[in-house]
Protein backbone atom coordinates (compact mmCIF):
# COMPACT_ATOMS: atom_id res chain seq x y z
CA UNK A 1 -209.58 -99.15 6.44
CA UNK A 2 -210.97 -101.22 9.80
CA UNK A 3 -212.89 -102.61 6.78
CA UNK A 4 -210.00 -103.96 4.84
CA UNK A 5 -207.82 -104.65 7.67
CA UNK A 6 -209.67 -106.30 10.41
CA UNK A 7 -212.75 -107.65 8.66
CA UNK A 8 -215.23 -105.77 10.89
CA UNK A 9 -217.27 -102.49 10.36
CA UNK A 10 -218.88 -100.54 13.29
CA UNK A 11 -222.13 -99.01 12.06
CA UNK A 12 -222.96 -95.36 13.18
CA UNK A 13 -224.71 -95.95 16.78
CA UNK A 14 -223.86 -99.73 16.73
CA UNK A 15 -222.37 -101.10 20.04
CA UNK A 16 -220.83 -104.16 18.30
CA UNK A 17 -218.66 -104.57 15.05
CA UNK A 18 -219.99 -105.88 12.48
CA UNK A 19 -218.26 -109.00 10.24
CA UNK A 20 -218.14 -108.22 6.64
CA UNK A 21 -216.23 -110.14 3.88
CA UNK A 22 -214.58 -107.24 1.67
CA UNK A 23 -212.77 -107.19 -2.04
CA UNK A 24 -212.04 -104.34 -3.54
CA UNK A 25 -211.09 -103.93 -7.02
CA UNK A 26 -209.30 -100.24 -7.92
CA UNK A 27 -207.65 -98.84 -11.19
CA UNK A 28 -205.54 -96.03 -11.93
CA UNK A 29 -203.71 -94.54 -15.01
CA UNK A 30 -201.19 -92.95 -12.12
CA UNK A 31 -197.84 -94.69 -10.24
CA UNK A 32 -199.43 -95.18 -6.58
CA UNK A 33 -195.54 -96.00 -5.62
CA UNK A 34 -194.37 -93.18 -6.64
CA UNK A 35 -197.41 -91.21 -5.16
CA UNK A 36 -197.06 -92.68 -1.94
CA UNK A 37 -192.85 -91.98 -1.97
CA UNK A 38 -194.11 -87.87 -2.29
CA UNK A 39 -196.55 -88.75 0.59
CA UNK A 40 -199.88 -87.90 -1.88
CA UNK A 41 -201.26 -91.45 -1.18
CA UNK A 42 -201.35 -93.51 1.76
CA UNK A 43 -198.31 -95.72 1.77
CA UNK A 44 -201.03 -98.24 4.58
CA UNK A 45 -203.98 -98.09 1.82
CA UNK A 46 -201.33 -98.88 -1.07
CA UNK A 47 -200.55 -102.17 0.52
CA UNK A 48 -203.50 -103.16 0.60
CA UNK A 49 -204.65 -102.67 -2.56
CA UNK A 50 -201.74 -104.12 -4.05
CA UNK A 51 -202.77 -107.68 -3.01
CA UNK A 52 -203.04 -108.81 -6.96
CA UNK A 53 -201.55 -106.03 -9.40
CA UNK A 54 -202.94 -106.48 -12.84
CA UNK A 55 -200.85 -104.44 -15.26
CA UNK A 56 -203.26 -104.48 -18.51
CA UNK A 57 -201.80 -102.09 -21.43
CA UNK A 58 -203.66 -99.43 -22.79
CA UNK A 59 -206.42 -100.30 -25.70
CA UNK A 60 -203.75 -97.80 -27.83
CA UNK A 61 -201.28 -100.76 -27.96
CA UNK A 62 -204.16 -103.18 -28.60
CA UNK A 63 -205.51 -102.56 -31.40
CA UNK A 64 -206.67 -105.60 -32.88
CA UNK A 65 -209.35 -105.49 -29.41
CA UNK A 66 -211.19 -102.83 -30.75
CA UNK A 67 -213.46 -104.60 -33.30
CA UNK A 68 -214.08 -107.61 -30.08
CA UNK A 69 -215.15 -105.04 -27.67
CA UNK A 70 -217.66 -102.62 -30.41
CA UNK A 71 -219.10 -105.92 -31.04
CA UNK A 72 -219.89 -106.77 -27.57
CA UNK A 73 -221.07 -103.26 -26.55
CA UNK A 74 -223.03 -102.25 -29.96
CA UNK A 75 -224.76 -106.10 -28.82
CA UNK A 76 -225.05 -105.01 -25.15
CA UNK A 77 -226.66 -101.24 -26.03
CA UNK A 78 -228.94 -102.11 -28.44
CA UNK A 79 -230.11 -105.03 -26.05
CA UNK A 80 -230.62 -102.37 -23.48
CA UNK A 81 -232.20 -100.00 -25.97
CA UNK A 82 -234.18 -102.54 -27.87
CA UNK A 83 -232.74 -101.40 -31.50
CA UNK A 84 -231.50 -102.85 -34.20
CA UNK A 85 -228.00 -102.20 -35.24
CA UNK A 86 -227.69 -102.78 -39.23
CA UNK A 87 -224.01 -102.40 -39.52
CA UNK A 88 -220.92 -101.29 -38.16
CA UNK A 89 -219.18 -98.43 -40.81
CA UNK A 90 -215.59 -98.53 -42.20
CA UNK A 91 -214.68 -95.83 -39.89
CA UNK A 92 -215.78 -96.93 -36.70
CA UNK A 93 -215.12 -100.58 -37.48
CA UNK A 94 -211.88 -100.56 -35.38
CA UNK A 95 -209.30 -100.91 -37.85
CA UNK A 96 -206.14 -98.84 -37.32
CA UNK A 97 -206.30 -96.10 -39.52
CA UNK A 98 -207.26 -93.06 -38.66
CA UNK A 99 -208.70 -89.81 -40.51
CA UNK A 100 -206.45 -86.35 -39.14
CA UNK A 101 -210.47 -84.39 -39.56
CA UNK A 102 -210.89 -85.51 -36.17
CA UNK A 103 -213.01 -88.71 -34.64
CA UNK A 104 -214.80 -91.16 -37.65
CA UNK A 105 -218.75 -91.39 -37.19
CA UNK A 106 -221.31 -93.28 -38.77
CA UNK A 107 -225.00 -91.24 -38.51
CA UNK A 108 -227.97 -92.91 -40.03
CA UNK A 109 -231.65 -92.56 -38.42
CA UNK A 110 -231.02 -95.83 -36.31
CA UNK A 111 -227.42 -95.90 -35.35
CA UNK A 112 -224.60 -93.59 -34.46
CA UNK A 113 -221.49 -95.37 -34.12
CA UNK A 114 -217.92 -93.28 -33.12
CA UNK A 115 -214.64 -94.57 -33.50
CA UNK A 116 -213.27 -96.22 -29.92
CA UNK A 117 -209.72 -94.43 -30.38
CA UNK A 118 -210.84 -90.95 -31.04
């Protein structure tokens, strides 16, 4: 907290406090307000976290995202893997619909693709 507040950490031994610059970037599916009302989080830490709230909704009301972002990571992972992805399918392609058997997939000896809102 020293860390957040003052700017200065003390290392274990150390006879003088160190100067560090600090930014801290946190996210939580839960209401810290309410959290720290109930005395479960600390009302000190809270405030300063709560420098810059972003409030980003939930990829469930964004829909029209999902084919962006499978694009971007099927890129990233077979960049890391060094593989070649041939195609997205129908089912994992990030349109809306959705199949009541359970999660769509796409098997094929090079790719495996599963459907982001399953």
């Amino acid at each position: 907290m020293r860390a957040l507040q003052e700017g200065t950490v003390e290392a274990v031994g150390g006879r003088k406090p160190v100067k560090v610059d600090v930014r801290i970037i946190s996210a939580t599916n839960r209401k810290l307000l309410d959290l720290v009302k109930n005395g479960a989080f600390r009302e000190d830490l809270f405030y300063r976290l709560h420098v810059l709230p972003l409030t980003i909704p939930p990829l469930r009301m964004r829909r029209e995202d999902i084919p962006h972002l499978l694009r971007h990571f099927l890129a990233r992972f077979a960049a890391e893997e060094n593989r070649t992805i041939t195609g997205i399918s129908g089912e994992a392609d990030g349109s809306p619909r959705r199949s009541s058997s359970g999660p769509a997939t796409s098997a094929s000896s090079r790719t495996r693709c599963i459907a982001p809102w399953s």
